[in-house]
PDB file of N, CA and C in Angstrom:
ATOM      1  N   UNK A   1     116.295 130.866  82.183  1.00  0.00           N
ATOM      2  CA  UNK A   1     116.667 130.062  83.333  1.00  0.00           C
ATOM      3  C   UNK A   1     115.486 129.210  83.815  1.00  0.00           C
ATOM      4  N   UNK A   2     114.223 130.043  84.078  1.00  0.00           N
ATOM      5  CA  UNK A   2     112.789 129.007  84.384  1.00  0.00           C
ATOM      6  C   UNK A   2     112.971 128.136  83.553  1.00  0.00           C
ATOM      7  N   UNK A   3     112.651 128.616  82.313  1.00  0.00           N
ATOM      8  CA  UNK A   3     111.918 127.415  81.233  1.00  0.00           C
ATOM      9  C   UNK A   3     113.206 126.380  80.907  1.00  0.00           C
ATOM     10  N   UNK A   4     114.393 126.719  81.056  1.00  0.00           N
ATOM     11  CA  UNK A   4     115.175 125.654  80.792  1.00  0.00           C
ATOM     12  C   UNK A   4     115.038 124.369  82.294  1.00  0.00           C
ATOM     13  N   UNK A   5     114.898 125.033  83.535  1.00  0.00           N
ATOM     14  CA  UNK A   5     114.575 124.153  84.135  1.00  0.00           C
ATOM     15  C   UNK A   5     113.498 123.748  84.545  1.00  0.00           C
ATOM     16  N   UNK A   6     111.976 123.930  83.655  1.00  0.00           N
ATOM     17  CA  UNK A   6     111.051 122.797  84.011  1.00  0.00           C
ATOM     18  C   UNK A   6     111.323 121.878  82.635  1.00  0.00           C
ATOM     19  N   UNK A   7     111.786 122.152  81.313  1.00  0.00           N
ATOM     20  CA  UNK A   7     112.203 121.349  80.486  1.00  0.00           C
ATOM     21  C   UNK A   7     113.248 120.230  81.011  1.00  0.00           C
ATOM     22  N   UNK A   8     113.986 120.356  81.685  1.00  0.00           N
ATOM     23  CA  UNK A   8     114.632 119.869  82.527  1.00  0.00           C
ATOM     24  C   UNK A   8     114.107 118.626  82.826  1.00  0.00           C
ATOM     25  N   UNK A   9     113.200 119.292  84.101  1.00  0.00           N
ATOM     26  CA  UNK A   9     112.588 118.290  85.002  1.00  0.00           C
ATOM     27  C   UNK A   9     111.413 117.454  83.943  1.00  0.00           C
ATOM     28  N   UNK A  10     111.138 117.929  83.078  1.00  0.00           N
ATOM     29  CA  UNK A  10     110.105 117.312  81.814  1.00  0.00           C
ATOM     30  C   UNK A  10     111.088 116.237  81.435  1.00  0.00           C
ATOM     31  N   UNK A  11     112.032 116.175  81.319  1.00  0.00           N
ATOM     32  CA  UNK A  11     112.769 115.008  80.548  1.00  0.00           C
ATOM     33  C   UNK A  11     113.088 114.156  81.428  1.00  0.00           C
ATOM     34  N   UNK A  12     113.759 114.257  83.242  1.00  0.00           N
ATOM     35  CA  UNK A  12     113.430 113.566  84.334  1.00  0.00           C
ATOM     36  C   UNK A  12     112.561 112.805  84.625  1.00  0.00           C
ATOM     37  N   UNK A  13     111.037 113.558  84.166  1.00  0.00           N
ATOM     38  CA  UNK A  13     110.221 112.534  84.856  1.00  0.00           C
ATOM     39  C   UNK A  13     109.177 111.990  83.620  1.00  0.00           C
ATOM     40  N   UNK A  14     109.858 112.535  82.182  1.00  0.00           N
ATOM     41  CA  UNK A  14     109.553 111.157  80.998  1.00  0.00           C
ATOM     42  C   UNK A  14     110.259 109.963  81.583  1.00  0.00           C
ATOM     43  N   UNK A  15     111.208 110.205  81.543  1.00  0.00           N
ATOM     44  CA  UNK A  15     112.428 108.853  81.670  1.00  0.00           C
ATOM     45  C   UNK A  15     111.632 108.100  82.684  1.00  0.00           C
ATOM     46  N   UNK A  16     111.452 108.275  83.597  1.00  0.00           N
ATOM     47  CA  UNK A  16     110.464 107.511  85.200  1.00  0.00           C
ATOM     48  C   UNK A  16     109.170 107.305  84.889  1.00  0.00           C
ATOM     49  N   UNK A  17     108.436 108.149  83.622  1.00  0.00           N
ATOM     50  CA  UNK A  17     106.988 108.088  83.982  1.00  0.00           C
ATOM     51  C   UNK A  17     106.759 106.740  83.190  1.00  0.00           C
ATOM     52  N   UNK A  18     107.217 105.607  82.298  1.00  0.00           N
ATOM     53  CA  UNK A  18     107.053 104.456  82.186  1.00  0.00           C
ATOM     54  C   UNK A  18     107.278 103.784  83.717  1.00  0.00           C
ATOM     55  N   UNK A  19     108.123 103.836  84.630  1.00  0.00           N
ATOM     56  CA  UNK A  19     108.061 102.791  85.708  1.00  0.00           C
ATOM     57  C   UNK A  19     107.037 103.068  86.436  1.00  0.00           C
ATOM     58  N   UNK A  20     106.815 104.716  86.478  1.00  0.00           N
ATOM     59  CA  UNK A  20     105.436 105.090  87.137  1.00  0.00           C
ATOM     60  C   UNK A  20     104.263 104.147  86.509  1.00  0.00           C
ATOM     61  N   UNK A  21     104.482 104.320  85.428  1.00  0.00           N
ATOM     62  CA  UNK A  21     102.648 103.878  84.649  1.00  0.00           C
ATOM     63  C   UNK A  21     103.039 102.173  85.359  1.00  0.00           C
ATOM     64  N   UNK A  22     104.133 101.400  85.106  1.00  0.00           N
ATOM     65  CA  UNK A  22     104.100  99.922  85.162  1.00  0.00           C
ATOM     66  C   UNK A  22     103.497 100.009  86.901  1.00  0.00           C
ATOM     67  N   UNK A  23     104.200 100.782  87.856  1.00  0.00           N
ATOM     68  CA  UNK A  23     103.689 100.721  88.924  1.00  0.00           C
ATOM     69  C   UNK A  23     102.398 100.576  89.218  1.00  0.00           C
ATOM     70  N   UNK A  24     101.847 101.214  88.407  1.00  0.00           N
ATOM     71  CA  UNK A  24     100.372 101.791  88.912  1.00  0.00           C
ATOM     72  C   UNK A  24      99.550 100.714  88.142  1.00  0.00           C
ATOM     73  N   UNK A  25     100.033 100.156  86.950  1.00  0.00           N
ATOM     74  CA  UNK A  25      99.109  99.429  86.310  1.00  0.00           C
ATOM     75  C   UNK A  25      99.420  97.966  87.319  1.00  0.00           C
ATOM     76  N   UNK A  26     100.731  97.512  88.026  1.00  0.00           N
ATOM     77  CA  UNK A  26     100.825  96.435  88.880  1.00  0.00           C
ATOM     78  C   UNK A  26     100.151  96.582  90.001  1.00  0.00           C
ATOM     79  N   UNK A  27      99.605  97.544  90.952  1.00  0.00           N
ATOM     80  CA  UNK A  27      98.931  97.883  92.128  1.00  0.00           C
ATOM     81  C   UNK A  27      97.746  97.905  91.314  1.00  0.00           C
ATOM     82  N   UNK A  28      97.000  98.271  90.381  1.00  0.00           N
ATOM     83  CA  UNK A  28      95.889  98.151  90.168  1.00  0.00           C
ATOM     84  C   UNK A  28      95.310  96.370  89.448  1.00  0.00           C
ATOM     85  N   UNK A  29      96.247  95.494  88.833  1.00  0.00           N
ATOM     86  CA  UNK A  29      96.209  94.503  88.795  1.00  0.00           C
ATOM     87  C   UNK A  29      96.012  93.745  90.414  1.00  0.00           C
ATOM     88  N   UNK A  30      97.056  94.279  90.926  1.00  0.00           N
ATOM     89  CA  UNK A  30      97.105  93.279  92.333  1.00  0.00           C
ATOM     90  C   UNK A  30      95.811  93.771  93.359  1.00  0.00           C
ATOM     91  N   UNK A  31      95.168  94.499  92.941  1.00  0.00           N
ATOM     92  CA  UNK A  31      93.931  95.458  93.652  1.00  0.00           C
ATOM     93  C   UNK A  31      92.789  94.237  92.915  1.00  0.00           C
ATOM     94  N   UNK A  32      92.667  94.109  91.773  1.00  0.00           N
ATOM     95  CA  UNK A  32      91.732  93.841  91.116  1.00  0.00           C
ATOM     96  C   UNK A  32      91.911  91.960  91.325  1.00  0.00           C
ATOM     97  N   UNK A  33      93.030  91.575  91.130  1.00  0.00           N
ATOM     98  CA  UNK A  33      93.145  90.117  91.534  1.00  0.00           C
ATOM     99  C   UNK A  33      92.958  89.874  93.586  1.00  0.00           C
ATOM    100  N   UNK A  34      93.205  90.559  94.265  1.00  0.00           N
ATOM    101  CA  UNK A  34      92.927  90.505  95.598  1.00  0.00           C
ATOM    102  C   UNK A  34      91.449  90.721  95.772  1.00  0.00           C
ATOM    103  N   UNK A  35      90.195  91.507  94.690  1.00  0.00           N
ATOM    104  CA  UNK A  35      89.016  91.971  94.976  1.00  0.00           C
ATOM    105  C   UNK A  35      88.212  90.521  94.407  1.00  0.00           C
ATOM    106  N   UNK A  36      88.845  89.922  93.534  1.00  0.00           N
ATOM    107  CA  UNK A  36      88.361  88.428  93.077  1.00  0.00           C
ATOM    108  C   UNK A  36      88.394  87.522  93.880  1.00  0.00           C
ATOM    109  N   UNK A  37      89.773  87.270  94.660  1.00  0.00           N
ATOM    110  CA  UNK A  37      89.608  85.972  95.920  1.00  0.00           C
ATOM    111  C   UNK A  37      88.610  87.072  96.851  1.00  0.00           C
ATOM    112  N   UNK A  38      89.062  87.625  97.493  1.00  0.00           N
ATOM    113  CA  UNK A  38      88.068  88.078  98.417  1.00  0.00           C
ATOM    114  C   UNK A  38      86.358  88.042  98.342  1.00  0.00           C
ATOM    115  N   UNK A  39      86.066  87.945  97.220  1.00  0.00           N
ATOM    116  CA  UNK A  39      84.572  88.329  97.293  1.00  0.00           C
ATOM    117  C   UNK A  39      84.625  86.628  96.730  1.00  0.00           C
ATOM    118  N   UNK A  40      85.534  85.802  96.974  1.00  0.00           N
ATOM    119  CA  UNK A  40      84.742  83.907  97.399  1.00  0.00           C
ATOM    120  C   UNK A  40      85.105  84.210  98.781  1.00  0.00           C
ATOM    121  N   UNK A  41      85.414  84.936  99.111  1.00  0.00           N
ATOM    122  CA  UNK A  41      85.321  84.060 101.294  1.00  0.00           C
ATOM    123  C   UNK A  41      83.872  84.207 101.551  1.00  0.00           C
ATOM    124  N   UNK A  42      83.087  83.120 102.151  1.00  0.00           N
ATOM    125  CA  UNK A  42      82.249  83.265 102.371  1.00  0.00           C
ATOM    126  C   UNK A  42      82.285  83.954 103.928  1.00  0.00           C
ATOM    127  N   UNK A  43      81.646  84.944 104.073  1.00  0.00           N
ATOM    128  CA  UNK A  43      81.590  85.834 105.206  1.00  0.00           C
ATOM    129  C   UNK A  43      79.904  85.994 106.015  1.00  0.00           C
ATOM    130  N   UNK A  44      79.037  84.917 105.540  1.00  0.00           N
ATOM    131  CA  UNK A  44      77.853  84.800 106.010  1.00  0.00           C
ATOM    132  C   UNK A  44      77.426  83.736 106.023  1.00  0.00           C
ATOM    133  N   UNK A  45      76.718  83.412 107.058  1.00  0.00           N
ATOM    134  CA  UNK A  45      76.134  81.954 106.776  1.00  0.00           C
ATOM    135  C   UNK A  45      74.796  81.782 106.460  1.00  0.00           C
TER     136      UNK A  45
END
């Protein structure tokens, strides 16, 4: 009964863990393109 249901949930969150990875690789793109404009504002004179 355990092991059939974390096999279970193993095949649940294969199926999702590609949108997971695209997620994470799009927040870390949009992290890394927001850290590029930001560091041209000039913030000193």
């Amino acid at each position: 009964m355990l092991t059939e249901r974390w096999k279970e949930a193993s095949d649940a969150s294969s199926t999702s863990a590609d949108g997971g990875m695209l997620k994470n690789a799009a927040i870390a793109l949009g992290l890394a393109v927001f850290l590029g404009i930001f560091s041209q504002v000039p913030y000193w004179e």
